[in-house]
N, C-alpha and C. Protein backbone atom coordinates (compact mmCIF):
# COMPACT_ATOMS: atom_id res chain seq x y z
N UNK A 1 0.86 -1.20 0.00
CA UNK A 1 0.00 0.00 0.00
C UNK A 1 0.89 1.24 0.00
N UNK A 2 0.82 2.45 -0.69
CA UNK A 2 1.63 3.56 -0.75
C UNK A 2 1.33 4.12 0.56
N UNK A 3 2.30 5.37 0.50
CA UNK A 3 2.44 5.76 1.99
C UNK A 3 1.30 6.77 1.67
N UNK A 4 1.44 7.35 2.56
CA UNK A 4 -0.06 8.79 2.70
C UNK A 4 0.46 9.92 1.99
N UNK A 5 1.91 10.23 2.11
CA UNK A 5 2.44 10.89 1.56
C UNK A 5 2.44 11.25 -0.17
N UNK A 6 2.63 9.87 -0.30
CA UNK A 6 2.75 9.86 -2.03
C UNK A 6 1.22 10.00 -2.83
N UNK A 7 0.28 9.61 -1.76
CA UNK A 7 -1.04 9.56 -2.63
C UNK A 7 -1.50 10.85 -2.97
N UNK A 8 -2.47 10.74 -4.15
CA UNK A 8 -3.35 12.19 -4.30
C UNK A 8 -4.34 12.40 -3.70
N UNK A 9 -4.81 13.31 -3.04
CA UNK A 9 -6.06 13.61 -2.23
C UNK A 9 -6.69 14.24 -3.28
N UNK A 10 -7.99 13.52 -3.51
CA UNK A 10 -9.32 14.10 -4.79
C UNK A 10 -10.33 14.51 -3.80
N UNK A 11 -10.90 16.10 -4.17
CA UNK A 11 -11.90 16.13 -3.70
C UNK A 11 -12.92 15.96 -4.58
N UNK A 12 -14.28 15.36 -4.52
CA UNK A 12 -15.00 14.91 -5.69
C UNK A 12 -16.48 16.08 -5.55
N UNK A 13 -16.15 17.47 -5.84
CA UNK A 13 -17.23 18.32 -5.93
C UNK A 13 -16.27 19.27 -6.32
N UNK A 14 -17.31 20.29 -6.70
CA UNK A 14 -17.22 21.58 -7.34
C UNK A 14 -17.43 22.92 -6.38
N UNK A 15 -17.36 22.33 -5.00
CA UNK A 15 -17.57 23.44 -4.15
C UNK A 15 -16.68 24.16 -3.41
N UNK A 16 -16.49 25.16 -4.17
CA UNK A 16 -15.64 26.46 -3.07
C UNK A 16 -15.45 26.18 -2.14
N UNK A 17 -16.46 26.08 -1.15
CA UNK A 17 -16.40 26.16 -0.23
C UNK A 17 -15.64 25.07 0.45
N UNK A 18 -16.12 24.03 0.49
CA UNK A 18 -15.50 23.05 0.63
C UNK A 18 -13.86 22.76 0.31
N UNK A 19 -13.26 23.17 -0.92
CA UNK A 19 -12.38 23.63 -1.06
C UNK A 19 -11.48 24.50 -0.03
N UNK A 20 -11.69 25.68 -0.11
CA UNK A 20 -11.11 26.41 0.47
C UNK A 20 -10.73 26.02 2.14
N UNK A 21 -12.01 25.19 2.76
CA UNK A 21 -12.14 24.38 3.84
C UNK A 21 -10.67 23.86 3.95
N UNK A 22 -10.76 22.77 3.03
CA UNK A 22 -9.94 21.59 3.02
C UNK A 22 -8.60 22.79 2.80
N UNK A 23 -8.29 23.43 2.03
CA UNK A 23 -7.10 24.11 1.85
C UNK A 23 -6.65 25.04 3.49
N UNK A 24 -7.71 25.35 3.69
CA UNK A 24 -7.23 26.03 5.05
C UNK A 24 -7.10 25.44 6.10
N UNK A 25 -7.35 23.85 6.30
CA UNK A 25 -7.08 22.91 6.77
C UNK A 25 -5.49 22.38 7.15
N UNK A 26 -4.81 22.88 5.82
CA UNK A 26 -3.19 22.18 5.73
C UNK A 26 -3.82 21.13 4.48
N UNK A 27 -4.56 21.39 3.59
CA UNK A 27 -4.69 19.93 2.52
C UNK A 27 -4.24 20.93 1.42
N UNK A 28 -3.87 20.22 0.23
CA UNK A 28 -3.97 20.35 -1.09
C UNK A 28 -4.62 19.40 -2.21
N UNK A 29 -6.25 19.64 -1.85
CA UNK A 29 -6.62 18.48 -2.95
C UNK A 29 -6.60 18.92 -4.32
N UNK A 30 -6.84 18.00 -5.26
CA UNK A 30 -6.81 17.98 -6.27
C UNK A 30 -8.80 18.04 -6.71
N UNK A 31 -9.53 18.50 -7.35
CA UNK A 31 -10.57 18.66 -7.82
C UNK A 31 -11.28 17.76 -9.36
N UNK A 32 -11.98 16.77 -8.88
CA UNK A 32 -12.31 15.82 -10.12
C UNK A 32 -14.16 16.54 -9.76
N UNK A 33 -14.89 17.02 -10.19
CA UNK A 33 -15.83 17.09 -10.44
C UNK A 33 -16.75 16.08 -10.93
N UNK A 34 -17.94 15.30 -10.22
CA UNK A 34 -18.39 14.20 -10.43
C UNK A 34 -19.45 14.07 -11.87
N UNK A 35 -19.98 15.01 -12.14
CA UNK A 35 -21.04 15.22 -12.99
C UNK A 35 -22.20 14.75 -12.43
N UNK A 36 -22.82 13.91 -11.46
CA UNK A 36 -23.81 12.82 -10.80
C UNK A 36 -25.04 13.99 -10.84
N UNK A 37 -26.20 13.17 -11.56
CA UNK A 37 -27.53 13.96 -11.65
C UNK A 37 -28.07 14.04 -10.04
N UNK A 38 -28.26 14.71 -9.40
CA UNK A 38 -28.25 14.72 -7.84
C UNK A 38 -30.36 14.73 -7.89
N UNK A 39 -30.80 15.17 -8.87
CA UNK A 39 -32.36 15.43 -9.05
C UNK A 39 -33.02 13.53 -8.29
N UNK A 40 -32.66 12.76 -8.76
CA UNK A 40 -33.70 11.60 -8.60
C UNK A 40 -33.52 11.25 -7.18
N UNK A 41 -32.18 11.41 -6.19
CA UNK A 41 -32.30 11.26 -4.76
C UNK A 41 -33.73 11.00 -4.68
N UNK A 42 -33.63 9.84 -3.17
CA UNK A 42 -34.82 9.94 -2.60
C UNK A 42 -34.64 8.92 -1.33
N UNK A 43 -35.73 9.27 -0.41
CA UNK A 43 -35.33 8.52 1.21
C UNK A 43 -35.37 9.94 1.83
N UNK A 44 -35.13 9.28 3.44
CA UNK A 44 -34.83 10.77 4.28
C UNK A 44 -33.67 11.36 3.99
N UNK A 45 -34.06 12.88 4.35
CA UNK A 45 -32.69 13.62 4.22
C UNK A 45 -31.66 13.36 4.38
N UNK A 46 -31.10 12.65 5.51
CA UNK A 46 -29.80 11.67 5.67
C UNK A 46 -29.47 10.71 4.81
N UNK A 47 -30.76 9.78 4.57
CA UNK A 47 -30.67 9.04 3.32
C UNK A 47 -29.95 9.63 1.52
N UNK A 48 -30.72 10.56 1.47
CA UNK A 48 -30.40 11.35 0.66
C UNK A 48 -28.65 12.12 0.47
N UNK A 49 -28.18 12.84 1.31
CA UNK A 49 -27.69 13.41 1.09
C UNK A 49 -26.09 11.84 1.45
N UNK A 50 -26.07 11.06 1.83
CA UNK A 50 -25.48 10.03 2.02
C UNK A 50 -25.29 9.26 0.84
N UNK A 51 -26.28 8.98 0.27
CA UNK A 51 -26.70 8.38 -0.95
C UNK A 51 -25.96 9.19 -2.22
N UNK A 52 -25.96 10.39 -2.31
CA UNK A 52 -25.03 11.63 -3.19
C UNK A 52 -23.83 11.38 -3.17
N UNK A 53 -23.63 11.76 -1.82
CA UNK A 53 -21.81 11.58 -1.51
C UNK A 53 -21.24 10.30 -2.21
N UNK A 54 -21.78 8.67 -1.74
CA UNK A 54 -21.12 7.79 -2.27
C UNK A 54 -21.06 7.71 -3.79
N UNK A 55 -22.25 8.48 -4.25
CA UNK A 55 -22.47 8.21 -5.85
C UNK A 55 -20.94 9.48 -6.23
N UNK A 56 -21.19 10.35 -5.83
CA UNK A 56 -20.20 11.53 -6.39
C UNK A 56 -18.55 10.87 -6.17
N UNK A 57 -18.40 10.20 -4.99
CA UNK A 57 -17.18 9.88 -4.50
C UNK A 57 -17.12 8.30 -5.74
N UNK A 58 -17.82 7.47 -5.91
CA UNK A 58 -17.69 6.29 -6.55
C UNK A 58 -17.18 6.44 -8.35
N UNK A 59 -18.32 7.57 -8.78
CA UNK A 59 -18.00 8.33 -9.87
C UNK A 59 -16.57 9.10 -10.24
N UNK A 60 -16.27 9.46 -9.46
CA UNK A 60 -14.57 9.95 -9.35
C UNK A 60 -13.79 9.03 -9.16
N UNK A 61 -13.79 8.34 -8.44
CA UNK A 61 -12.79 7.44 -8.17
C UNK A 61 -12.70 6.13 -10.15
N UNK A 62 -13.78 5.89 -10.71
CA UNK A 62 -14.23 4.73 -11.54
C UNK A 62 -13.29 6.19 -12.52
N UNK A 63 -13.47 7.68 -12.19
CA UNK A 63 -12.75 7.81 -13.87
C UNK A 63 -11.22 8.24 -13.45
N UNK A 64 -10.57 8.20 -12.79
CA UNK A 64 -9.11 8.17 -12.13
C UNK A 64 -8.27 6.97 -12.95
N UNK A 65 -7.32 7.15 -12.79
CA UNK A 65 -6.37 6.69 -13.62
C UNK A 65 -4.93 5.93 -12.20
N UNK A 66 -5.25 6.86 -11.17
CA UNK A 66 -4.59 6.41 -9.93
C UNK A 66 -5.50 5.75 -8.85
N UNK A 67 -5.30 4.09 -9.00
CA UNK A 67 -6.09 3.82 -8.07
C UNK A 67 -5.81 3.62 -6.42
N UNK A 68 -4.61 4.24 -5.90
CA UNK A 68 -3.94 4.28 -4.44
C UNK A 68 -5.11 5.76 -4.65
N UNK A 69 -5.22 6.72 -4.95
CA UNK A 69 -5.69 8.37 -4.90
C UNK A 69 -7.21 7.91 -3.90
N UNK A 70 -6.93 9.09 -2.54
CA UNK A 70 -7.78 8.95 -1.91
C UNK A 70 -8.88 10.12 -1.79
N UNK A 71 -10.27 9.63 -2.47
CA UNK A 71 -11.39 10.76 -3.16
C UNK A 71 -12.12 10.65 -1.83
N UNK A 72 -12.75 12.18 -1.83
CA UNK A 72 -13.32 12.04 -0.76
C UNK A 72 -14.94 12.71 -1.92
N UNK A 73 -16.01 12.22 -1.11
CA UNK A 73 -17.52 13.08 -1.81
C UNK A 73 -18.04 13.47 -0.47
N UNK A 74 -19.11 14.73 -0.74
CA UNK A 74 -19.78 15.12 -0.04
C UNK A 74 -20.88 15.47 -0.82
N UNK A 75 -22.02 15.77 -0.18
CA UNK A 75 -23.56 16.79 -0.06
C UNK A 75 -24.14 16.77 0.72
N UNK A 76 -24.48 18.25 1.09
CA UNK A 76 -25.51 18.32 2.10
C UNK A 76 -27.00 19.22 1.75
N UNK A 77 -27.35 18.39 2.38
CA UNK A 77 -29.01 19.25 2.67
C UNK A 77 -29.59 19.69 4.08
N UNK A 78 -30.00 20.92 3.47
CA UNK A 78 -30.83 21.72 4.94
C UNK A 78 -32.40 20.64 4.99
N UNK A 79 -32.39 20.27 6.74
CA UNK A 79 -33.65 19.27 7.16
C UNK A 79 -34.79 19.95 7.62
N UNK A 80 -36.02 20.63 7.43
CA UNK A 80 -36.88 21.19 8.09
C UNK A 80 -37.89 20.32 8.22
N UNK A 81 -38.52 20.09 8.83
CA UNK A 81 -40.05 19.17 9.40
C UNK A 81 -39.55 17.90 8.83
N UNK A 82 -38.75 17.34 8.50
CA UNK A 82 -38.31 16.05 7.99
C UNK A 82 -38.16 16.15 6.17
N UNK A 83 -37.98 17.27 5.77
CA UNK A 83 -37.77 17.75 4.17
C UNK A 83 -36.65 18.10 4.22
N UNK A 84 -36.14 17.40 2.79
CA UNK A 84 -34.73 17.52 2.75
C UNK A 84 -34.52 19.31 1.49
N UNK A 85 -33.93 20.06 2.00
CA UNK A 85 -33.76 20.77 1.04
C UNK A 85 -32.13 20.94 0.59
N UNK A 86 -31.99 21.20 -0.74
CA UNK A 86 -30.78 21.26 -1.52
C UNK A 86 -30.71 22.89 -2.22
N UNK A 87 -30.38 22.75 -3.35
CA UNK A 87 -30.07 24.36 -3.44
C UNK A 87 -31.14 24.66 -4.37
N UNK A 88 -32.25 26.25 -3.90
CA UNK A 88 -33.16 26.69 -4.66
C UNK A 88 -32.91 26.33 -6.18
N UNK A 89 -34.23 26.37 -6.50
CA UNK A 89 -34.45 26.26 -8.23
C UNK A 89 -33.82 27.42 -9.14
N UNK A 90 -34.16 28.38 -8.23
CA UNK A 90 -34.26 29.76 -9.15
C UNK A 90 -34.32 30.70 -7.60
N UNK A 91 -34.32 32.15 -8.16
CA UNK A 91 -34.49 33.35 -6.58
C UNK A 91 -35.68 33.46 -6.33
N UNK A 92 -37.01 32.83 -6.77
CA UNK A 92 -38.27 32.95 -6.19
C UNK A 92 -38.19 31.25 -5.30
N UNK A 93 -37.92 30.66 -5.40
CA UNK A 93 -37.43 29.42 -4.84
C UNK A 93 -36.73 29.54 -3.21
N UNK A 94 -35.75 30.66 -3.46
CA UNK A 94 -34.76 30.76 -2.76
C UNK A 94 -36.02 31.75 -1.30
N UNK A 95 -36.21 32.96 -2.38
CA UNK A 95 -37.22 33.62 -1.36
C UNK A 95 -38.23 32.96 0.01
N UNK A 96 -38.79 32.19 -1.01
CA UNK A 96 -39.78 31.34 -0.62
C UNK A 96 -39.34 30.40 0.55
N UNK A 97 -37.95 29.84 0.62
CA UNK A 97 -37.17 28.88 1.38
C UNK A 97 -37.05 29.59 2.87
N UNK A 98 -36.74 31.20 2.53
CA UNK A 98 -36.28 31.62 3.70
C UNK A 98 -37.06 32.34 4.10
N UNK A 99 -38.15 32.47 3.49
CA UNK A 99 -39.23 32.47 4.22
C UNK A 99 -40.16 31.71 5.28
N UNK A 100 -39.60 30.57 5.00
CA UNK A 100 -39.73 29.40 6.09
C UNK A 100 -38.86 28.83 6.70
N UNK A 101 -37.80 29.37 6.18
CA UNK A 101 -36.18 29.31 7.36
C UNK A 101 -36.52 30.28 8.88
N UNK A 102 -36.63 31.40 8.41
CA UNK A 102 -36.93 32.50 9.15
C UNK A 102 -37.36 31.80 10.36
N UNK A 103 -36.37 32.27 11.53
CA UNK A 103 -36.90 32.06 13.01
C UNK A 103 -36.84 30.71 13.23
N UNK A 104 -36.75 29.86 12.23
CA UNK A 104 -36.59 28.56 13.13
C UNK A 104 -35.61 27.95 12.96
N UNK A 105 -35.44 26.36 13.12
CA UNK A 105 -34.10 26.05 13.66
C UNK A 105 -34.21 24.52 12.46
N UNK A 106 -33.01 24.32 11.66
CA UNK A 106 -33.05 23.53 11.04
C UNK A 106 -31.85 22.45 11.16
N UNK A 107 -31.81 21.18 10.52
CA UNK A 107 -30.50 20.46 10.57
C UNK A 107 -29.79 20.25 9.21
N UNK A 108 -28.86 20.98 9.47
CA UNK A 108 -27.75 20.92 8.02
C UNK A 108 -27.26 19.20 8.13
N UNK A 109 -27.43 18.41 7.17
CA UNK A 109 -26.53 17.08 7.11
C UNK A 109 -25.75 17.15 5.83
N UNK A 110 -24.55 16.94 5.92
CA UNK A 110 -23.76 15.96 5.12
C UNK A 110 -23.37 14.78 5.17
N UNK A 111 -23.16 14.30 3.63
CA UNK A 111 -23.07 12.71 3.74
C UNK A 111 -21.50 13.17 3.33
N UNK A 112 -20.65 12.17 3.61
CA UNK A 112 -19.23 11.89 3.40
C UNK A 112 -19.23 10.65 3.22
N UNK A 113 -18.06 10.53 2.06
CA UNK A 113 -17.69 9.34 1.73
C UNK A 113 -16.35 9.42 1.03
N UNK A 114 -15.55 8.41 1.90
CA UNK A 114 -13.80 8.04 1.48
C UNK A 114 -13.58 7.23 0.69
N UNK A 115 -13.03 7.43 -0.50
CA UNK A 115 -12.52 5.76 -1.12
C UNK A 115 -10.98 5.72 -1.33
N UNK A 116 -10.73 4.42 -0.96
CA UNK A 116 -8.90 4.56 -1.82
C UNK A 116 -8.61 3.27 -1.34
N UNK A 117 -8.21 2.31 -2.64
CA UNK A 117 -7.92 1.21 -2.84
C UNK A 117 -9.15 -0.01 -2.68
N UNK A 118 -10.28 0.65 -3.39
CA UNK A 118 -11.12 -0.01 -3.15
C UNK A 118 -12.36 -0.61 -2.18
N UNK A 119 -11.58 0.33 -0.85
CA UNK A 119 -12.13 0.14 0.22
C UNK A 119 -12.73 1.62 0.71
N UNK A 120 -13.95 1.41 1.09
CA UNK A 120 -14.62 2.64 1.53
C UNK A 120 -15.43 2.56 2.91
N UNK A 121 -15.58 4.22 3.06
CA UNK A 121 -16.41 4.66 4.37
C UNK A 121 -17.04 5.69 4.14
N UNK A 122 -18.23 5.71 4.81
CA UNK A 122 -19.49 6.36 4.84
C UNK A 122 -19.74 6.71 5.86
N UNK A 123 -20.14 8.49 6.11
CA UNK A 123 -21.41 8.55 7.38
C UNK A 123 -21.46 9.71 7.04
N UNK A 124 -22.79 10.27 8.00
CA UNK A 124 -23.73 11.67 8.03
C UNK A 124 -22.85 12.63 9.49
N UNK A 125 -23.09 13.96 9.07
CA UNK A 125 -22.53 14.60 9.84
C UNK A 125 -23.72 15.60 10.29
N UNK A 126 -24.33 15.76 10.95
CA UNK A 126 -25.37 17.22 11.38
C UNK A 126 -25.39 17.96 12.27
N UNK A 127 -25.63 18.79 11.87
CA UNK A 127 -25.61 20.53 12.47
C UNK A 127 -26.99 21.27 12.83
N UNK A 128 -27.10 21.37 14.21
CA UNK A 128 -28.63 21.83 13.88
C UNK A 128 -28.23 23.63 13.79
N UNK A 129 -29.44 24.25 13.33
CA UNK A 129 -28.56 25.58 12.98
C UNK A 129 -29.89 26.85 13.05
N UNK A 130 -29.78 27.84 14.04
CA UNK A 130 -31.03 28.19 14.42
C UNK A 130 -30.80 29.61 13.47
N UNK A 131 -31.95 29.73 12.78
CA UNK A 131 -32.06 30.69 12.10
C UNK A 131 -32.20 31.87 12.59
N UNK A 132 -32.08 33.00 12.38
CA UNK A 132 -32.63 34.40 12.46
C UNK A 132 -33.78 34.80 11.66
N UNK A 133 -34.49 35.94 11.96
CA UNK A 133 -35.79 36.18 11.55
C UNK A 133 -35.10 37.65 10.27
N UNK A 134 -34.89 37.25 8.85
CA UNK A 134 -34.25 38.81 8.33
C UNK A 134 -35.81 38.87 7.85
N UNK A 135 -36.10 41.05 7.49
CA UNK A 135 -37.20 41.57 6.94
C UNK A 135 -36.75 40.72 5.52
N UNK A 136 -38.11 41.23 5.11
CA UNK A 136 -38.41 40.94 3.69
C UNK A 136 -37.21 41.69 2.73
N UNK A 137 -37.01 42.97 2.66
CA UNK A 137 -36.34 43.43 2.40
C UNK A 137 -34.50 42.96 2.38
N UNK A 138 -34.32 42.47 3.57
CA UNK A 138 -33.40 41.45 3.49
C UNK A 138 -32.89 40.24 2.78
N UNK A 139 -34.03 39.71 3.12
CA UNK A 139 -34.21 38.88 2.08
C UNK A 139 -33.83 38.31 0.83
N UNK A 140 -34.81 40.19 0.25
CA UNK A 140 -34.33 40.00 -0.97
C UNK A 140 -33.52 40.68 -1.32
N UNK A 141 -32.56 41.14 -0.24
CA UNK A 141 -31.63 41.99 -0.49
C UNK A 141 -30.27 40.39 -0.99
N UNK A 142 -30.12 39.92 0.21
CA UNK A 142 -29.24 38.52 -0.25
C UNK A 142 -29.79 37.37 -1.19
N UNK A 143 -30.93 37.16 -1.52
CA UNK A 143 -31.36 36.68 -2.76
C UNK A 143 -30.70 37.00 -3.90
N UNK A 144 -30.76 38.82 -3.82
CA UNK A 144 -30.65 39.59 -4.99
C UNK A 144 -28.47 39.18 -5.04
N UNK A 145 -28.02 38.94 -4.38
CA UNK A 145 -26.14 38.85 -4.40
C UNK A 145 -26.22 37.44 -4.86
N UNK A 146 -27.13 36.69 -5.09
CA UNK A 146 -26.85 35.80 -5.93
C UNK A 146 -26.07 34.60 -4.91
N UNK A 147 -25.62 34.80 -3.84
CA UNK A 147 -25.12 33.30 -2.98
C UNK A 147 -25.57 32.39 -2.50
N UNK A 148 -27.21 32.49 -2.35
CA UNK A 148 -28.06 31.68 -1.97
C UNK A 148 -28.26 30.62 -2.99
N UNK A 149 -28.46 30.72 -4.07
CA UNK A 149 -29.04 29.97 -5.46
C UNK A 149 -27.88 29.37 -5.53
N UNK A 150 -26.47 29.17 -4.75
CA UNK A 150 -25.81 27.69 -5.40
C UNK A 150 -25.37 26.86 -4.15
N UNK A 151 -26.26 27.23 -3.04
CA UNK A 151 -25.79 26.30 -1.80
C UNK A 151 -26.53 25.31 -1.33
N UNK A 152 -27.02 24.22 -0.43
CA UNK A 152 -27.70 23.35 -0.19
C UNK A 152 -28.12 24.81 0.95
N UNK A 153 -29.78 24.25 1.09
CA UNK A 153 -30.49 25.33 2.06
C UNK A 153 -30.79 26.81 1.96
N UNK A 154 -30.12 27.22 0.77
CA UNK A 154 -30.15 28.52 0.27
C UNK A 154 -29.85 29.53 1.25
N UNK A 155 -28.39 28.76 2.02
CA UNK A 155 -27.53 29.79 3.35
C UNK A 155 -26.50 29.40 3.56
N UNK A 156 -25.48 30.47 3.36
CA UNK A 156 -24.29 29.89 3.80
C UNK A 156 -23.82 30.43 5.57
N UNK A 157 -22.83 29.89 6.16
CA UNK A 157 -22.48 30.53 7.17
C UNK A 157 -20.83 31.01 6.98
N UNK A 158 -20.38 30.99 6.13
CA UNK A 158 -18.78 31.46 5.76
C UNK A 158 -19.24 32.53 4.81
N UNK A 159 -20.78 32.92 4.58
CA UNK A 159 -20.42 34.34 3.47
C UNK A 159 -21.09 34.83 4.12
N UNK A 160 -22.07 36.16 3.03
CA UNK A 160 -22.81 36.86 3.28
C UNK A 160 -23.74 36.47 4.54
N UNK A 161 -24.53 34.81 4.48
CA UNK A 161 -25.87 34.18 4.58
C UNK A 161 -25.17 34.26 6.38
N UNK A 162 -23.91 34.55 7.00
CA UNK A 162 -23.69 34.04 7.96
C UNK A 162 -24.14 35.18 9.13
N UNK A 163 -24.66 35.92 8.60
CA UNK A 163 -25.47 37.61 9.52
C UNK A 163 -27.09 37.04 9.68
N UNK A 164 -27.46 35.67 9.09
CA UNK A 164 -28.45 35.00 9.26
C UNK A 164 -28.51 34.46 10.30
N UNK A 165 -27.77 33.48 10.21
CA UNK A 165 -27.71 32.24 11.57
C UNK A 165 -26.94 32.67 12.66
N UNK A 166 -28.04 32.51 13.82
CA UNK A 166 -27.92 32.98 14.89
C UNK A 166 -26.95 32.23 16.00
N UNK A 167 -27.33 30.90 15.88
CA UNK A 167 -26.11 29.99 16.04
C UNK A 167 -26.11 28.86 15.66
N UNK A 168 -25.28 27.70 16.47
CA UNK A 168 -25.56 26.37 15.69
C UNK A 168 -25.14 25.38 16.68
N UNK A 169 -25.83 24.26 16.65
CA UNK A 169 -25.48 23.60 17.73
C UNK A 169 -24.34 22.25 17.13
N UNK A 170 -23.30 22.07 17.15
CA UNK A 170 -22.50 21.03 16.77
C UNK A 170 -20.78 21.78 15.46
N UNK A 171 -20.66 21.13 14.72
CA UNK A 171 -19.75 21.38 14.04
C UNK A 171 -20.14 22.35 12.90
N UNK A 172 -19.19 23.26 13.07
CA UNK A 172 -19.30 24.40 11.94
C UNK A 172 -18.83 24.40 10.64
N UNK A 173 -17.53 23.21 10.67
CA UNK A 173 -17.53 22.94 9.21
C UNK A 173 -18.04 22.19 8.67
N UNK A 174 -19.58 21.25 8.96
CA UNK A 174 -20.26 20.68 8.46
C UNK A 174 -20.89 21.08 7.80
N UNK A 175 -21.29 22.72 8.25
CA UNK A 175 -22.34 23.84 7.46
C UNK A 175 -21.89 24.20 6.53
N UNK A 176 -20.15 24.61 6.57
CA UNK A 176 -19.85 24.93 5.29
C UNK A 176 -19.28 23.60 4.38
N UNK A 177 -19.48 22.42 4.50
CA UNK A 177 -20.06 21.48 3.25
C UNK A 177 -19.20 20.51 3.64
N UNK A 178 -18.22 20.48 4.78
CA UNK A 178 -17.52 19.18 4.70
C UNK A 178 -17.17 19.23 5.83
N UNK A 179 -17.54 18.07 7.09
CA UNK A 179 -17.19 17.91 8.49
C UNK A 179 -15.07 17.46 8.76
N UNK A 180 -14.27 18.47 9.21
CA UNK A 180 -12.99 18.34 8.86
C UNK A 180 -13.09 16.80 9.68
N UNK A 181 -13.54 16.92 11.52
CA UNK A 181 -13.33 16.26 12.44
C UNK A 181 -13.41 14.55 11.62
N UNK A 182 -14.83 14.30 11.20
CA UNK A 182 -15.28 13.48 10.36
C UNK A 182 -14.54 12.72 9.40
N UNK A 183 -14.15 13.96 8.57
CA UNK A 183 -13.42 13.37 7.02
C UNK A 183 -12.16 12.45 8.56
N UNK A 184 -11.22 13.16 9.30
CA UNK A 184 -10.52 12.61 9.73
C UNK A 184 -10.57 11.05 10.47
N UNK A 185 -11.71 11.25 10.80
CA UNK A 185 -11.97 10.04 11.93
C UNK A 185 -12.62 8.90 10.24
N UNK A 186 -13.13 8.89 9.32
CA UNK A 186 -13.19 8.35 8.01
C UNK A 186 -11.83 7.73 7.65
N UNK A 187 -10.79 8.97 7.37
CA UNK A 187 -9.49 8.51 7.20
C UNK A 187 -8.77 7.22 8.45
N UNK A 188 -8.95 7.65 9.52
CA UNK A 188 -8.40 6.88 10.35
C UNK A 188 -8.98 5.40 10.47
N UNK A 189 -10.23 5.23 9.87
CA UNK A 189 -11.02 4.15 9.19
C UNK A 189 -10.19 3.19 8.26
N UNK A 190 -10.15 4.01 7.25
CA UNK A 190 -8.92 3.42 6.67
C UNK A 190 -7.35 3.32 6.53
N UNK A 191 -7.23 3.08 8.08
CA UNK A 191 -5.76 3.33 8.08
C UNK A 191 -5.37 3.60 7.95
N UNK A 192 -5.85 5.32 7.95
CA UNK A 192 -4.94 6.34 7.09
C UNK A 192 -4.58 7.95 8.43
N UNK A 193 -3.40 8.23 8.49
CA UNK A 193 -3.37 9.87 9.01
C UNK A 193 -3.85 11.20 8.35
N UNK A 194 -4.90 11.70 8.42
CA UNK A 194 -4.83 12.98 8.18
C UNK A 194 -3.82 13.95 7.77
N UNK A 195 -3.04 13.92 9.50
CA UNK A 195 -1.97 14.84 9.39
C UNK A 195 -1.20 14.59 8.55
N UNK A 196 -1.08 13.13 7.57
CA UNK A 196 -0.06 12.61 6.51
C UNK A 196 -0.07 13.30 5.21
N UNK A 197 -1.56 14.05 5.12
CA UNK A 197 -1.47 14.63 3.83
C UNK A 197 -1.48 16.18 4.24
N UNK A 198 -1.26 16.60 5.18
CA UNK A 198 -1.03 18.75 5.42
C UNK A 198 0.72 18.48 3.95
N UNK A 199 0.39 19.61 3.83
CA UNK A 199 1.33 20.30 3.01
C UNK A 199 1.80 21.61 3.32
């Protein structure tokens, strides 16, 4: 088995955020973008957003060319009354969302999933995350900046969306799209150090 050192760390999404996460972490991943139609999901929100990750992480790994390279997938969805939400359709979508965000308290989950050498790990990470009440005007004031329409829940807490949430009960980098603690304790799953891949 190669050392930790020599392998490539893939992250298998297209998200900034997540990115920048992992980079400010001590990582340097590498970015394979999964293409995975995320629309037909279905099950509970955990189900769901669990179900993504392995497809996005399985999909990356099948078009790699290095099979020691250790891919990691994620997605998450905001949980309200037991509804899984992902990222608005459109900004009347988005409106509409946080209009029923407003004032109450929801659970951000991500699914994670590790692969490398064939062998994999899975689990859900959640965040419950109590909203703030913004005017209408607000609203559509951050509707209108356009950051809502590409996030799961149509809120971030590392941008603008984070003058929203009032607080949160559990891990904060789960909200912004990838649990660090998690991915680690995953890695250590597979016999692997974390600290083996900081750069």
């Amino acid at each position: 088995m190669a050392d930790a050192v020599t392998r490539r760390l893939v992250l298998a999404s297209q998200s900034p955020a997540r990115l920048a996460l992992l980079r400010a972490a001590g990582f340097a991943p590498d970015v394979v973008v999964s293409g995975v139609d995320e629309s037909g999901a279905t099950g509970t929100p955990a189900e769901i957003c669990l179900s993504l990750a392995r497809l996005k992480c399985r999909a990356v790994v099948a078009s790699l060319a290095a099979p020691d390279a250790v891919v990691v997938g994620c997605d998450s969805v905001l949980e309200i009354d037991g509804v899984a939400y992902g990222k608005p359709k459109d900004a009347a979508d988005a409106i509409a969302r946080w209009q029923l965000m407003a004032g109450r308290t929801g659970v951000l989950r991500t699914g994670h999933c590790v692969v490398v050498d064939g062998r994999e790990v899975s689990a859900v990470a959640s965040t419950t995350v109590r909203f703030a009440t913004p005017s209408g005007d607000e609203i559509a004031a951050y509707v209108a900046s356009g950051e809502p329409l590409y996030v799961a829940g149509a809120f971030t807490i590392d941008g603008r969306g984070s003058i929203f949430v009032d607080g949160i009960d559990g891990d904060h980098t789960n909200v912004v799209g990838l649990s660090l603690p998690l991915f680690r304790r995953l890695l250590a799953d597979l016999d692997l150090s974390a600290v083996d891949f900081w750069v």
